[in-house]
Each structure stands twice: as structure tokens, then as C-alpha cells.
N, C-alpha and C. Protein backbone atom coordinates (compact mmCIF):
# COMPACT_ATOMS: atom_id res chain seq x y z
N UNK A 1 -40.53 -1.70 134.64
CA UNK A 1 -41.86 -2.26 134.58
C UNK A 1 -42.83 -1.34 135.31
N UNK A 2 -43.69 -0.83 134.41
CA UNK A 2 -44.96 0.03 135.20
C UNK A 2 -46.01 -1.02 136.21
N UNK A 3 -46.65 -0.27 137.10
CA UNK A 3 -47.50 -0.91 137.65
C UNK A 3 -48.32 0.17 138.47
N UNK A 4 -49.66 -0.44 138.15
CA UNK A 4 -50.35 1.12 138.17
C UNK A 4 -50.76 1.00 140.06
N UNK A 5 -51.52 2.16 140.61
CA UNK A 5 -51.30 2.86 142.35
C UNK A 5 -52.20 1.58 142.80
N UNK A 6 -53.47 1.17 142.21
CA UNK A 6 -53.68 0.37 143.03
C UNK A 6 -52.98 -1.16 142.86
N UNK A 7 -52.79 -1.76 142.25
CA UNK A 7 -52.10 -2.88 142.43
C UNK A 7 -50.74 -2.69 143.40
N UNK A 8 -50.52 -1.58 143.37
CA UNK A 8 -49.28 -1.37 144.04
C UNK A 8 -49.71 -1.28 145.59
N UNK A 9 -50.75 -0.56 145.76
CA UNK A 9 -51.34 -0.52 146.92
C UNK A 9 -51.85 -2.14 147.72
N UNK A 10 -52.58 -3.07 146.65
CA UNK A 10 -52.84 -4.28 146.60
C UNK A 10 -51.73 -5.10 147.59
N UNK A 11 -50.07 -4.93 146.55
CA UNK A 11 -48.82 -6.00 147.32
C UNK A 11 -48.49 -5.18 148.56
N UNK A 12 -48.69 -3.79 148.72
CA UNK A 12 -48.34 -3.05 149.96
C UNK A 12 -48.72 -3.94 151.40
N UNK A 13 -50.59 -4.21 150.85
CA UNK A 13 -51.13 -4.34 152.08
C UNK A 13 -51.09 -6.38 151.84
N UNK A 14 -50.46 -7.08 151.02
CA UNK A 14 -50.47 -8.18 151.02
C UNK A 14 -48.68 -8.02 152.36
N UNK A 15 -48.46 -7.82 151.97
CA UNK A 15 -46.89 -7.46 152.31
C UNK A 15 -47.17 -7.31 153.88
N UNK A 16 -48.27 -6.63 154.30
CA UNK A 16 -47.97 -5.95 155.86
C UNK A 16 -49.32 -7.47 156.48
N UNK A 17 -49.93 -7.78 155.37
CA UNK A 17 -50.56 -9.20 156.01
C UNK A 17 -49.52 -10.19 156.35
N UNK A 18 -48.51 -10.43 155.27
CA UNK A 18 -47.55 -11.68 155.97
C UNK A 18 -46.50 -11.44 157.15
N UNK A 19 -46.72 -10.62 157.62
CA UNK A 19 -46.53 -10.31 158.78
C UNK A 19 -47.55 -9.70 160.40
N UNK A 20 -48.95 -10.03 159.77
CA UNK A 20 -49.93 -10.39 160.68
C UNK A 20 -50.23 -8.89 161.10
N UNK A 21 -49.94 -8.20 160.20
CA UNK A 21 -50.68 -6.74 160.60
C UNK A 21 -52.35 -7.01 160.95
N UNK A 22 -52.43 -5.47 162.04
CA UNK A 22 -53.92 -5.52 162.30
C UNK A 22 -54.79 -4.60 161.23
N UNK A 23 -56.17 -5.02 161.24
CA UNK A 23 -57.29 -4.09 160.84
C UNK A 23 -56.49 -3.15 159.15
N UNK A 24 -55.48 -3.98 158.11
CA UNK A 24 -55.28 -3.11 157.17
C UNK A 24 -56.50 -2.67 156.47
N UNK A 25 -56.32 -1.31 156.08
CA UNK A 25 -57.07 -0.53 155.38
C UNK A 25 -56.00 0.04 153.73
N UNK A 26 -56.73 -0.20 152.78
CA UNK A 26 -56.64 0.69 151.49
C UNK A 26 -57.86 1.39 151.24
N UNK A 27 -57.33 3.03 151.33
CA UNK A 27 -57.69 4.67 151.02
C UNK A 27 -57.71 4.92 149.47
N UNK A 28 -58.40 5.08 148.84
CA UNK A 28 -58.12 6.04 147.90
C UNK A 28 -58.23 7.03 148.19
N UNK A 29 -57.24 7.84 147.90
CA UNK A 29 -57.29 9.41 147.92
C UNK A 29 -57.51 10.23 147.10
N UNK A 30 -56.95 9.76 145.54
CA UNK A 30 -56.55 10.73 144.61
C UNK A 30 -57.54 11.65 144.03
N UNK A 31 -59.23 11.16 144.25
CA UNK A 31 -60.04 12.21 144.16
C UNK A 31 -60.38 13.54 145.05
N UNK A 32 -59.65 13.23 146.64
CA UNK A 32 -59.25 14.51 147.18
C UNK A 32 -58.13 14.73 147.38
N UNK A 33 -57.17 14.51 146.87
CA UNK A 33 -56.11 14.79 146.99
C UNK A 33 -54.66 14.69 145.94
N UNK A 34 -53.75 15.69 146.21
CA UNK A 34 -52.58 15.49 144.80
C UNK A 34 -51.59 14.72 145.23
N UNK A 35 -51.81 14.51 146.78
CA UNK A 35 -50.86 14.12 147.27
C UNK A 35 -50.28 12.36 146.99
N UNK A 36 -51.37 12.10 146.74
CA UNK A 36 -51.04 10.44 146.28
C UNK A 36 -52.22 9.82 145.99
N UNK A 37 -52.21 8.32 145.28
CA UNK A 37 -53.77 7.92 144.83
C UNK A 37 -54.29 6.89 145.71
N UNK A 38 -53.29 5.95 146.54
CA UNK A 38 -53.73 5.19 147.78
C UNK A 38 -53.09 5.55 149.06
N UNK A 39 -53.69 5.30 150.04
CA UNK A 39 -52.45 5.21 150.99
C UNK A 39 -53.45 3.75 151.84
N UNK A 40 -52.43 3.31 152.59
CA UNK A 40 -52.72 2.04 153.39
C UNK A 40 -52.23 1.75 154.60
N UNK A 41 -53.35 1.84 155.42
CA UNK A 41 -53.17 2.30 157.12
C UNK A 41 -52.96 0.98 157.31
N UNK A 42 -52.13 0.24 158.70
CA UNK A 42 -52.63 -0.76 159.06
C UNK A 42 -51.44 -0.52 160.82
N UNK A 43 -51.72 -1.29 161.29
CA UNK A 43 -51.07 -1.52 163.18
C UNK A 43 -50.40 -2.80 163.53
N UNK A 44 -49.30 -2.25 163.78
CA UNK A 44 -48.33 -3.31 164.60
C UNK A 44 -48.59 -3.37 166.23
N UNK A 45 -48.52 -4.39 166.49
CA UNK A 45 -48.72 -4.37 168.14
C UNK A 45 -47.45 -3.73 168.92
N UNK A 46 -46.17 -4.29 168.74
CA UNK A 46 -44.99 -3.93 169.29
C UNK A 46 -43.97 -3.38 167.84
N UNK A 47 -43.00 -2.72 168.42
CA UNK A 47 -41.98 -2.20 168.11
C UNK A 47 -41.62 -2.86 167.21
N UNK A 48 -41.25 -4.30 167.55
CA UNK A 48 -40.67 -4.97 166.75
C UNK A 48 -41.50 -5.55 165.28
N UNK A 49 -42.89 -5.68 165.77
CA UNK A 49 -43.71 -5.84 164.85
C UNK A 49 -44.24 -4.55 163.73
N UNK A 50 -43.91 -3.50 164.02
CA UNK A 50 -43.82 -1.80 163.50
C UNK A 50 -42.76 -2.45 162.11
N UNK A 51 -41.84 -2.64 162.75
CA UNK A 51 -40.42 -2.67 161.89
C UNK A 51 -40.22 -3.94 160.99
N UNK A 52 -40.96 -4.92 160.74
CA UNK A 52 -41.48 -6.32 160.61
C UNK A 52 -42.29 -5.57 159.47
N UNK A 53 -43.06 -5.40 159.54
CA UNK A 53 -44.09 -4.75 158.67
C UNK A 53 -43.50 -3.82 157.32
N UNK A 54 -42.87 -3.32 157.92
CA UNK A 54 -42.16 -1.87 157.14
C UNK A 54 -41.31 -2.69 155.76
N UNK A 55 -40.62 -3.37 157.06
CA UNK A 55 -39.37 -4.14 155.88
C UNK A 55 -40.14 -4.82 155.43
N UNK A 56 -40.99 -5.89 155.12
CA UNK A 56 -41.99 -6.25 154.71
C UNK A 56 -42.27 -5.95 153.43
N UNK A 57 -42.71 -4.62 153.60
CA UNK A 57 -43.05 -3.98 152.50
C UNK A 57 -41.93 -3.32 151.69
N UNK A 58 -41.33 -3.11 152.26
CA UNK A 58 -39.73 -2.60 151.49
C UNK A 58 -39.71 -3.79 150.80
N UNK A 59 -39.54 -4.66 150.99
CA UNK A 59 -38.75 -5.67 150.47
C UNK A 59 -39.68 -6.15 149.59
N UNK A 60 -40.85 -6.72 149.76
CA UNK A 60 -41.57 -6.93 148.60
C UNK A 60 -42.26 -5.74 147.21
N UNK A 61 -41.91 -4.59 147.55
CA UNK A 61 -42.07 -4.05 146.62
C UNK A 61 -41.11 -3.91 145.35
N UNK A 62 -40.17 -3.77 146.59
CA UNK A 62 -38.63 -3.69 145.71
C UNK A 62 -38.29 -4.89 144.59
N UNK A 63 -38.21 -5.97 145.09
CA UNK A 63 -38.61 -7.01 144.53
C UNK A 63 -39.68 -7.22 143.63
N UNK A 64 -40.44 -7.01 143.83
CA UNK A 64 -41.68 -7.47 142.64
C UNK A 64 -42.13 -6.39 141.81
N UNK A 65 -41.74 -5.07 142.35
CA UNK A 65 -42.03 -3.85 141.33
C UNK A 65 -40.96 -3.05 141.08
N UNK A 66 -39.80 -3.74 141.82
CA UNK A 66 -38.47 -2.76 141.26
C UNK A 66 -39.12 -1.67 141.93
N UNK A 67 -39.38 -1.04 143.23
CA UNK A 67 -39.64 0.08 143.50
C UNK A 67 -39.11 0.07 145.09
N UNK A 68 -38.39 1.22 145.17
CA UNK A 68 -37.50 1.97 146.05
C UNK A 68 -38.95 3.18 146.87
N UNK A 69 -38.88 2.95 148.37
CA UNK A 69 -39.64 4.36 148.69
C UNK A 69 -38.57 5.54 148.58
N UNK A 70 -39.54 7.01 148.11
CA UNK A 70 -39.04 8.05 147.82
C UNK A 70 -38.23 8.72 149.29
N UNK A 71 -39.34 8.47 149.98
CA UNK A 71 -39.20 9.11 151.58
C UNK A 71 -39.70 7.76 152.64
N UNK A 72 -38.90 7.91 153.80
CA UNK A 72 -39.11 6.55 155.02
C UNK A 72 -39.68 8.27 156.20
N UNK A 73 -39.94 7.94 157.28
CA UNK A 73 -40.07 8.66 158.28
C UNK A 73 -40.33 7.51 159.66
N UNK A 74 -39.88 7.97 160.56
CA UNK A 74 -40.28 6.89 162.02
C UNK A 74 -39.86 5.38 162.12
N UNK A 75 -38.88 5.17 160.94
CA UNK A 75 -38.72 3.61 160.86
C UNK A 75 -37.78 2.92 162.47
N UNK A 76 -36.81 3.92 162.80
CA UNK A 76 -36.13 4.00 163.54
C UNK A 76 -36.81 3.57 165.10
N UNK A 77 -37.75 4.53 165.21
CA UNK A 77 -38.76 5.03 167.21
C UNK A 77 -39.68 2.86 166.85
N UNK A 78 -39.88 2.92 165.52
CA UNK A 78 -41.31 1.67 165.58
C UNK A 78 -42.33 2.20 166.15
N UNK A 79 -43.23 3.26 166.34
CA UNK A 79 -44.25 3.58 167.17
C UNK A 79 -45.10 3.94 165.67
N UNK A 80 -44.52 4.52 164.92
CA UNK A 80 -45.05 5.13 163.59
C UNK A 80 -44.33 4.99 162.50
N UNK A 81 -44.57 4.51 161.44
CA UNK A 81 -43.61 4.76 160.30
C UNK A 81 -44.97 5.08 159.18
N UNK A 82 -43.63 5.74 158.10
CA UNK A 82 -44.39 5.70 156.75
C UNK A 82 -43.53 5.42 156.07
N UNK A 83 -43.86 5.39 154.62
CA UNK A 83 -42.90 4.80 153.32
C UNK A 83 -44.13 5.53 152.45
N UNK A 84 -42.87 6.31 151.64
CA UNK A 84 -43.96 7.05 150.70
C UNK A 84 -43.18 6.95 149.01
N UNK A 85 -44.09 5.97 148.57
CA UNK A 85 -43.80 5.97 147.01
C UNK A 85 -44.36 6.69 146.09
N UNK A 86 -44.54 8.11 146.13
CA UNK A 86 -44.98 8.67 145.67
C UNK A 86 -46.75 8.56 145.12
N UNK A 87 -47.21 7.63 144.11
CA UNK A 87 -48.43 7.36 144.29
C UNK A 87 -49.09 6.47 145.45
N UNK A 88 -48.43 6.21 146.43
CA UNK A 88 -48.96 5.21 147.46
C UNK A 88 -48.27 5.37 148.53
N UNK A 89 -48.55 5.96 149.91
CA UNK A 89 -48.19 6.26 150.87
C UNK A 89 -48.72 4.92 152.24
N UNK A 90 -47.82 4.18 152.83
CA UNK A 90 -48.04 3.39 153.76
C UNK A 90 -47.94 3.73 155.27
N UNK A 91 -48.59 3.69 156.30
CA UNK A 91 -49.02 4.24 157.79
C UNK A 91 -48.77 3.15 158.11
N UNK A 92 -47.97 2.33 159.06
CA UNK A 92 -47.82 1.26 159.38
C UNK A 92 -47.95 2.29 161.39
N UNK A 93 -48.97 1.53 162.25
CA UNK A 93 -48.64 2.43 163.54
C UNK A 93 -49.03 1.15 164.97
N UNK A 94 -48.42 1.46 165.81
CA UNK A 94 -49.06 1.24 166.82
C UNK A 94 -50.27 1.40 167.65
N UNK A 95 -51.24 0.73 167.65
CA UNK A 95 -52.34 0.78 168.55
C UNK A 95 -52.96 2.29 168.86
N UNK A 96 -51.81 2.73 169.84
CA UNK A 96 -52.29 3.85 170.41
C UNK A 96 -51.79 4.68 169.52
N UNK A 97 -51.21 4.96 168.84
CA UNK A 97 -50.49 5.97 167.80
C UNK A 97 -51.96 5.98 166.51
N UNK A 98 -52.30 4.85 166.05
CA UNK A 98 -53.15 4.60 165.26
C UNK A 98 -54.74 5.61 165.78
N UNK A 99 -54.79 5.29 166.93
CA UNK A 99 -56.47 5.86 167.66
C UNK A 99 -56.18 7.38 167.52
N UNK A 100 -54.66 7.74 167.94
CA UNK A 100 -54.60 9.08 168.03
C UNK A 100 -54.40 10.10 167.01
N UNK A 101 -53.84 9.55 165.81
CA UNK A 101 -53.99 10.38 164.38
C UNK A 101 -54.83 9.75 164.07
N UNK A 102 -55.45 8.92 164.56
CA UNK A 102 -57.10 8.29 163.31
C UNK A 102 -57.08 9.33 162.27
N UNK A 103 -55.98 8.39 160.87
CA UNK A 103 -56.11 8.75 159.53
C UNK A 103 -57.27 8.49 158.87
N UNK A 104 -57.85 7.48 159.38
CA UNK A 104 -58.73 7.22 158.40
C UNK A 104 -60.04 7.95 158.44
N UNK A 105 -60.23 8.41 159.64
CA UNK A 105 -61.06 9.51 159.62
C UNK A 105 -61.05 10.80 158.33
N UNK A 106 -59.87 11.31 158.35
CA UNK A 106 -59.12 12.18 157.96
C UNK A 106 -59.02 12.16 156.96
N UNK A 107 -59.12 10.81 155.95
CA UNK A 107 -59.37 11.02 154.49
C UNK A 107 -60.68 10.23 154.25
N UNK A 108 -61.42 9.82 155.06
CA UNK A 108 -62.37 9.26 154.29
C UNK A 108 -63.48 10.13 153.80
């Protein structure tokens, strides 16, 4: 079943809400960039809430779009993670991790 970057981006950041993420953001990128067409920042307070989030989204994507991420990074530390499905890349970060790569600077 196809499902096109932003709807996908859409259940990403529904996904990191039912788990009470802060301040989510959806990016389009794909007009500067090849690298992907959304990505979607958002902040966990604690560790445990990092990893809450992540699976979150693992799990509801997998489920509702049959979609596997290509690449995980940081799932392990909880301070930072990503999940990158090729058209839609997810930043799930901590507070201070979040202020200090301020992505959203960075692609907006």
C-alpha cells in the first residue's frame, strides 16, 4: 500500500503526540533538499520518554503503513534518536539536545 511523504509525516507526528511529545514540528524539505520530503522534530523530556516516542512511531507506522525505518540512530543513549524512512526523517530529542542542534533553524 502506497502512501504519499506527507501523510506519512502526518501519523509520524500523530504517533509522537500519543505519547505527549513537546513543541512537534513538520519540515518540508524536499524543495531544498534530496535528502527527504518531511522530516519531524519534536522533544522528549526524559530518557524514557525519548524511547516512548520512537517506538511509538515504529509501531504505528509499521502497522498502518506496513513501513519498516531504513536506518534507527541514538535509540539506545534516549538523548537523540532518529528513524529515517527514506522520504520522512523523524528527530525525536531531548530538551537540551533539541536547543543545541536547533534543526529547525537549519532547514527552515
Amino acid at each position: 500500500m502506497y502512501m504519499d511523504s506527507h501523510k506519512l509525516a502526518e501519523m509520524a507526528a500523530l504517533a509522537c503526540d500519543d505519547r505527549k511529545a513537546k513543541d512537534i514540528k513538520m519540515i518540508r524539505i524536499d524543495e531544498v533538499s534530496t535528502l527527504s520530503d518531511w522530516i519531524v522534530i519534536t522533544e522528549g523530556l526524559s530518557i524514557v520518554q525519548v524511547k516512548a516516542i520512537i517506538k511509538s512511531v515504529e509501531d504505528k507506522l509499521h502497522i498502518e503503513a506496513n513501513r519498516i525505518p531504513l536506518r534507527k540512530e541514538g535509540i539506545n543513549e534516549g538523548k537523540w534518536a532518529l528513524l529515517d524512512y527514506g522520504e520522512l526523517i523523524v528527530h525525536v530529542l531531548q530538551t537540551s539536545e533539541r536547543k543545541y542542534y536547533d534543526l529547525e533553524s537549519f532547514w527552515s
